[in-house]
Protein backbone atom coordinates (compact mmCIF):
# COMPACT_ATOMS: atom_id res chain seq x y z
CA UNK A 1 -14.47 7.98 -0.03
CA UNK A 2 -13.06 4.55 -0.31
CA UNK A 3 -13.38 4.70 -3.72
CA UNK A 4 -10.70 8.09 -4.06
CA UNK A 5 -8.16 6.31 -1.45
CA UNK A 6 -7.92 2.97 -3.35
CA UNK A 7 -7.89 4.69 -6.50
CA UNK A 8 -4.57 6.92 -4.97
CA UNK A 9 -3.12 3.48 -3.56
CA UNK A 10 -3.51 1.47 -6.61
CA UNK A 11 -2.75 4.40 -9.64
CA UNK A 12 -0.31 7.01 -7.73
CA UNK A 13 0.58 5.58 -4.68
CA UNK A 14 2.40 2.63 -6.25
CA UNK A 15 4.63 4.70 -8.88
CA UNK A 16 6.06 6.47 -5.93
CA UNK A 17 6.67 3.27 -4.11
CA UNK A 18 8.90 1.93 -7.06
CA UNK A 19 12.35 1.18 -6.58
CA UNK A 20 11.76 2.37 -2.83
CA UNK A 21 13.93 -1.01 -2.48
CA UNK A 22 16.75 0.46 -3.87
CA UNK A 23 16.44 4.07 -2.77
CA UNK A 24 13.98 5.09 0.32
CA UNK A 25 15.11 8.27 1.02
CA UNK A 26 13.33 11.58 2.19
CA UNK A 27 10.83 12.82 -0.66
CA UNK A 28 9.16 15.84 0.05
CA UNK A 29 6.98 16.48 -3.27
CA UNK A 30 6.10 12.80 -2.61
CA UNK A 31 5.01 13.41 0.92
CA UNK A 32 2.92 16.76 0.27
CA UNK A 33 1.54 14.80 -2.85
CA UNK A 34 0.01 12.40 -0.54
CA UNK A 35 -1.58 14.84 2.15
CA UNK A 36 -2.99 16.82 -1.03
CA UNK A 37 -4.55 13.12 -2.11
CA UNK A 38 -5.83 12.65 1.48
CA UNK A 39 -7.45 16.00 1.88
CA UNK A 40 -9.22 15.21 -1.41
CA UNK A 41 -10.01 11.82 -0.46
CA UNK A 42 -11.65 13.41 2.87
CA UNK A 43 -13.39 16.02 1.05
CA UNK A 44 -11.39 18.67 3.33
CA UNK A 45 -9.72 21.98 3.01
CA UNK A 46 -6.23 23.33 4.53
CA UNK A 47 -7.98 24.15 7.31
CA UNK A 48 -7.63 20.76 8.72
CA UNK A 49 -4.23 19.74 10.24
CA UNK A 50 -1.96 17.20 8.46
CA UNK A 51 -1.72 14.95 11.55
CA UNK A 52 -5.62 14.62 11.30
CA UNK A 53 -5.38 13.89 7.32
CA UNK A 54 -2.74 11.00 7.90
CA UNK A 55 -4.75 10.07 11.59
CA UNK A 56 -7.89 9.19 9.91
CA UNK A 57 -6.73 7.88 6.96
CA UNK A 58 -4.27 5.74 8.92
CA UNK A 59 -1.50 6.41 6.52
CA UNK A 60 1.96 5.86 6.79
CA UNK A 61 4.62 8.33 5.20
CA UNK A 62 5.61 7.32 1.72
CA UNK A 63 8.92 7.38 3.00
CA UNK A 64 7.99 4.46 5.62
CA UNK A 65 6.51 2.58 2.71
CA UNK A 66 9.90 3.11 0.69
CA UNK A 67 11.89 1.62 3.53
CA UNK A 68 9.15 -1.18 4.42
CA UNK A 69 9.90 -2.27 0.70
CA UNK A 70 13.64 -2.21 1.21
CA UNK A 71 13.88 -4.04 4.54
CA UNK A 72 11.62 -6.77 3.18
CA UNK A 73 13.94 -6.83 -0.07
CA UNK A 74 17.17 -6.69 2.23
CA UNK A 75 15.57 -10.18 3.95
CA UNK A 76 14.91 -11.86 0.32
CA UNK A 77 18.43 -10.93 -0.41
CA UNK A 78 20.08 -12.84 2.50
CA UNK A 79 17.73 -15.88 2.58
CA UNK A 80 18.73 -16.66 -1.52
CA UNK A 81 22.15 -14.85 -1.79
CA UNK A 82 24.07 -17.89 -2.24
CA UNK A 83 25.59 -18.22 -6.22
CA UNK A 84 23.34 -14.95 -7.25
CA UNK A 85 24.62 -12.02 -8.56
CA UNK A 86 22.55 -9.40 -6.12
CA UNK A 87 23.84 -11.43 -3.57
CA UNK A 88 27.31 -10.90 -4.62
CA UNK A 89 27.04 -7.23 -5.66
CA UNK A 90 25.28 -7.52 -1.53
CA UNK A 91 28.64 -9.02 -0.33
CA UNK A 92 30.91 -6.82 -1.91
CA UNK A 93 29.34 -3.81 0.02
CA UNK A 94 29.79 -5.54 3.15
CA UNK A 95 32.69 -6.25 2.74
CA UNK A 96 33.45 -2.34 2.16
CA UNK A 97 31.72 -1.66 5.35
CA UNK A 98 34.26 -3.81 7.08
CA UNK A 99 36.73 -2.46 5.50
CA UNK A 100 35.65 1.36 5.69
CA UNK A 101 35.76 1.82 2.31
CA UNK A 102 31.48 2.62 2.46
CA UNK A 103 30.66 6.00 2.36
CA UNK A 104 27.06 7.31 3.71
CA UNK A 105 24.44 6.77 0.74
CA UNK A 106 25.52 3.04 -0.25
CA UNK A 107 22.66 0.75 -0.26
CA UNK A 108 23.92 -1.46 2.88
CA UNK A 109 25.52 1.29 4.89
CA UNK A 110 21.58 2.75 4.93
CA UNK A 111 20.28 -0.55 5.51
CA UNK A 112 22.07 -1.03 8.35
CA UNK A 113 21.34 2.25 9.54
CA UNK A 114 17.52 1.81 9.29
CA UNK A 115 17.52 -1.99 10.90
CA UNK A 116 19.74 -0.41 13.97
CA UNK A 117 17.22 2.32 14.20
CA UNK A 118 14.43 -0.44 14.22
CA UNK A 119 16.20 -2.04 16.71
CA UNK A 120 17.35 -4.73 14.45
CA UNK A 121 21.05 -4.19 14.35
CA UNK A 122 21.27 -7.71 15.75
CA UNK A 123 19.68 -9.06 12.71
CA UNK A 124 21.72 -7.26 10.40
CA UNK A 125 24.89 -8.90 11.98
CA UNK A 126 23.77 -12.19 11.88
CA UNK A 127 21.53 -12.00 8.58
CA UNK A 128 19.32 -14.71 10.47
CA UNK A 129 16.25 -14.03 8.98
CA UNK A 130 14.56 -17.31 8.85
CA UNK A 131 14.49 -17.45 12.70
CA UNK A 132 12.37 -14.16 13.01
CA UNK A 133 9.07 -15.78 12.05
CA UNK A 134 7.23 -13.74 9.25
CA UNK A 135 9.81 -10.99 7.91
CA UNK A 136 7.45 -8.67 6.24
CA UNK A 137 5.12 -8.54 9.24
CA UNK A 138 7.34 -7.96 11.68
CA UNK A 139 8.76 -4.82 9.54
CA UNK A 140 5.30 -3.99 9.11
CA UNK A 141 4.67 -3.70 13.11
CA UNK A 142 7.95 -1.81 13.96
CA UNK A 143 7.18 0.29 11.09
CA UNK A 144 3.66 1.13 12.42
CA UNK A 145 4.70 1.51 16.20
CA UNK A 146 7.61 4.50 14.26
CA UNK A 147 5.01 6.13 12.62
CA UNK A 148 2.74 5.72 15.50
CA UNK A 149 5.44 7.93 17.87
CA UNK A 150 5.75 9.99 15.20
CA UNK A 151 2.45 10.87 15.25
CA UNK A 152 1.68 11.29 18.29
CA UNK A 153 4.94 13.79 18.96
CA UNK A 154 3.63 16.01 16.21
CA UNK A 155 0.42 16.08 17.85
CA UNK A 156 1.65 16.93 21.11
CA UNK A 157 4.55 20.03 19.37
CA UNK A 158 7.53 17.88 20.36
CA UNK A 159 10.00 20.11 18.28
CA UNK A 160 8.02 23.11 18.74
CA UNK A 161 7.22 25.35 22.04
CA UNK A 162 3.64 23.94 22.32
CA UNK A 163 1.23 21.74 20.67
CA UNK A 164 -1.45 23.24 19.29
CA UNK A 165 -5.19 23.36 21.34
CA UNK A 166 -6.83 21.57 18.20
CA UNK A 167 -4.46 18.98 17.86
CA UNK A 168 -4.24 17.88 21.53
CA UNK A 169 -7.83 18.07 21.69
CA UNK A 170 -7.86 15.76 18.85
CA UNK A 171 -5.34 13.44 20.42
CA UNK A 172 -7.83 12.76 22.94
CA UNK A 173 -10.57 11.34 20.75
CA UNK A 174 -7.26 9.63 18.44
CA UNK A 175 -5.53 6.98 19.85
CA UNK A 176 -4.18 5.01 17.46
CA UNK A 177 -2.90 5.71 13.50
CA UNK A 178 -5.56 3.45 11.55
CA UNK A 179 -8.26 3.81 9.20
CA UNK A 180 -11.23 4.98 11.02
CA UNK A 181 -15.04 3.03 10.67
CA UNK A 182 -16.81 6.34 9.16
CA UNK A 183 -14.76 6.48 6.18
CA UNK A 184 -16.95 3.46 4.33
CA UNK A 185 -19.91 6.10 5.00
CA UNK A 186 -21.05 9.31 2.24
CA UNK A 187 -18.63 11.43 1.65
CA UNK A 188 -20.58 14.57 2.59
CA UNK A 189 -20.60 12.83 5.97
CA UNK A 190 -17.22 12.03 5.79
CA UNK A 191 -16.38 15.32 5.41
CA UNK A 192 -18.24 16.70 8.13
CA UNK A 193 -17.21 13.78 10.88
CA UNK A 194 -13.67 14.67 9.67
CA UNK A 195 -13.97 18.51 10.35
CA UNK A 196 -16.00 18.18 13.87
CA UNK A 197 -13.10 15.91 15.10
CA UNK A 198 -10.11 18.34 13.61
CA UNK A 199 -12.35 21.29 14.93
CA UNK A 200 -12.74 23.10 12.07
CA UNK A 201 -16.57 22.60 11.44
CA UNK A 202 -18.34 26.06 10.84
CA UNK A 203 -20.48 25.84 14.14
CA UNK A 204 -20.67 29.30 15.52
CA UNK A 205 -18.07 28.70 18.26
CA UNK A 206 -15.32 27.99 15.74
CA UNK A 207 -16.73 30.92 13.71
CA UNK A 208 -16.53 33.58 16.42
CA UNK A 209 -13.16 32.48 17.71
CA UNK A 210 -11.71 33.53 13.84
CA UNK A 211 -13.91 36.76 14.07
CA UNK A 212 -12.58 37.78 17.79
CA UNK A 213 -8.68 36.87 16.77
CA UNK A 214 -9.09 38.09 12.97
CA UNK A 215 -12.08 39.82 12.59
CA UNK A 216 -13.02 37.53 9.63
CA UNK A 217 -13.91 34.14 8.58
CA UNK A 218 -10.84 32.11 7.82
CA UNK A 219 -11.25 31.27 3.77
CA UNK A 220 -8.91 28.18 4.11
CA UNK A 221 -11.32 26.82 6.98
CA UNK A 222 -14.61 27.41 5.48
CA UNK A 223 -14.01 27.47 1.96
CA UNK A 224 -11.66 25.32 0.86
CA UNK A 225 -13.30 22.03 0.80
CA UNK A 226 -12.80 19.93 -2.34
């Protein structure tokens, strides 16, 4: 199993991360590319939820990669911006900011939005990056703890009328988004681990609750494994 998610991260995974400096925008295709790559790195179907895909895998969106890579690119910029050109093509779009000349898309007026949604607006005021101890990791942990709420509020149906049974049940087993300790074990037993803890495992419980509401076997829980 480890083999298929470094093989993703290292061949796939880093094409769709390129120039997420420059643009980190929302990217569907890129997103459902990634739960397809994590259900086949699992060895599961469609019949397992997305949230438990991304839970056990402990993935991040590829969109909070893209903006991990500009935030950390934004704090390069301002510690060696003196006499470069970056730094003065930087300036210049502050300076339209200021002036309200920016319109919504330009590289700094999203940067600034993302660092105030991070809680970092001071920071982007006073560019004083050296006085935040290691950049990258502290992007890295407010990233996580975003993606961590996320999560969990997709889990629980925030947005919708009411999570769903198999979700919450799964929330109470899931605490945190991180790689979990079975995934360095066989894939077949991957696999099944994966589908007892989403719910989906053909034991006869799960079986006759799709016969009593369907009258059938669901194909894309039973069938569908890669």
């Amino acid at each position: 199993m480890e083999g298929s998610a470094s093989l993703w991260k290292a061949v796939v995974r880093s094409v769709l991360e390129y120039g997420g400096e420059i643009d980190s925008g929302r990217w569907e295709e890129a997103e459902a590319l990634q739960r397809l790559a994590g259900r086949m790195a699992l060895g599961v179907g469609r019949g397992v939820a997305d949230e438990v895909v991304v839970g056990e895998l402990g993935w991040w969106s590829v969109q909070a990669r893209r903006e991990m890579a500009r935030l950390v690119y934004w704090g390069n910029i301002v510690a060696h911006k003196s006499g470069t050109m970056v730094g003065d093509v930087y300036e210049e779009g502050r300076r339209r900011m200021a002036k309200g000349e920016a319109r919504a898309g330009e590289w700094c007026v999203e940067t600034k939005r993302l660092m105030i949604e991070l809680g970092l607006g001071d920071v982007w005021e006073s560019e004083d990056v050296a006085n935040q101890g290691n950049w990258p990791r502290l992007i890295m942990g407010l990233i996580q703890k975003r993606e961590q709420i996320a999560w969990w509020e997709s889990m629980a149906g925030v947005g919708r009328r009411k999570g769903k049974t198999k979700l919450l049940r799964y929330s109470r087993i899931k605490a945190t988004l991180r790689a979990e300790w079975f995934l360095r074990e066989n894939r077949t037993w991957v696999r099944r681990w994966v589908k007892l803890r989403a719910g989906v495992e053909n034991l006869e419980v799960e079986m006759g609750r799709w016969i009593l509401q369907f009258g059938k076997i669901g194909d894309d829980v039973f069938t569908m494994d890669f």
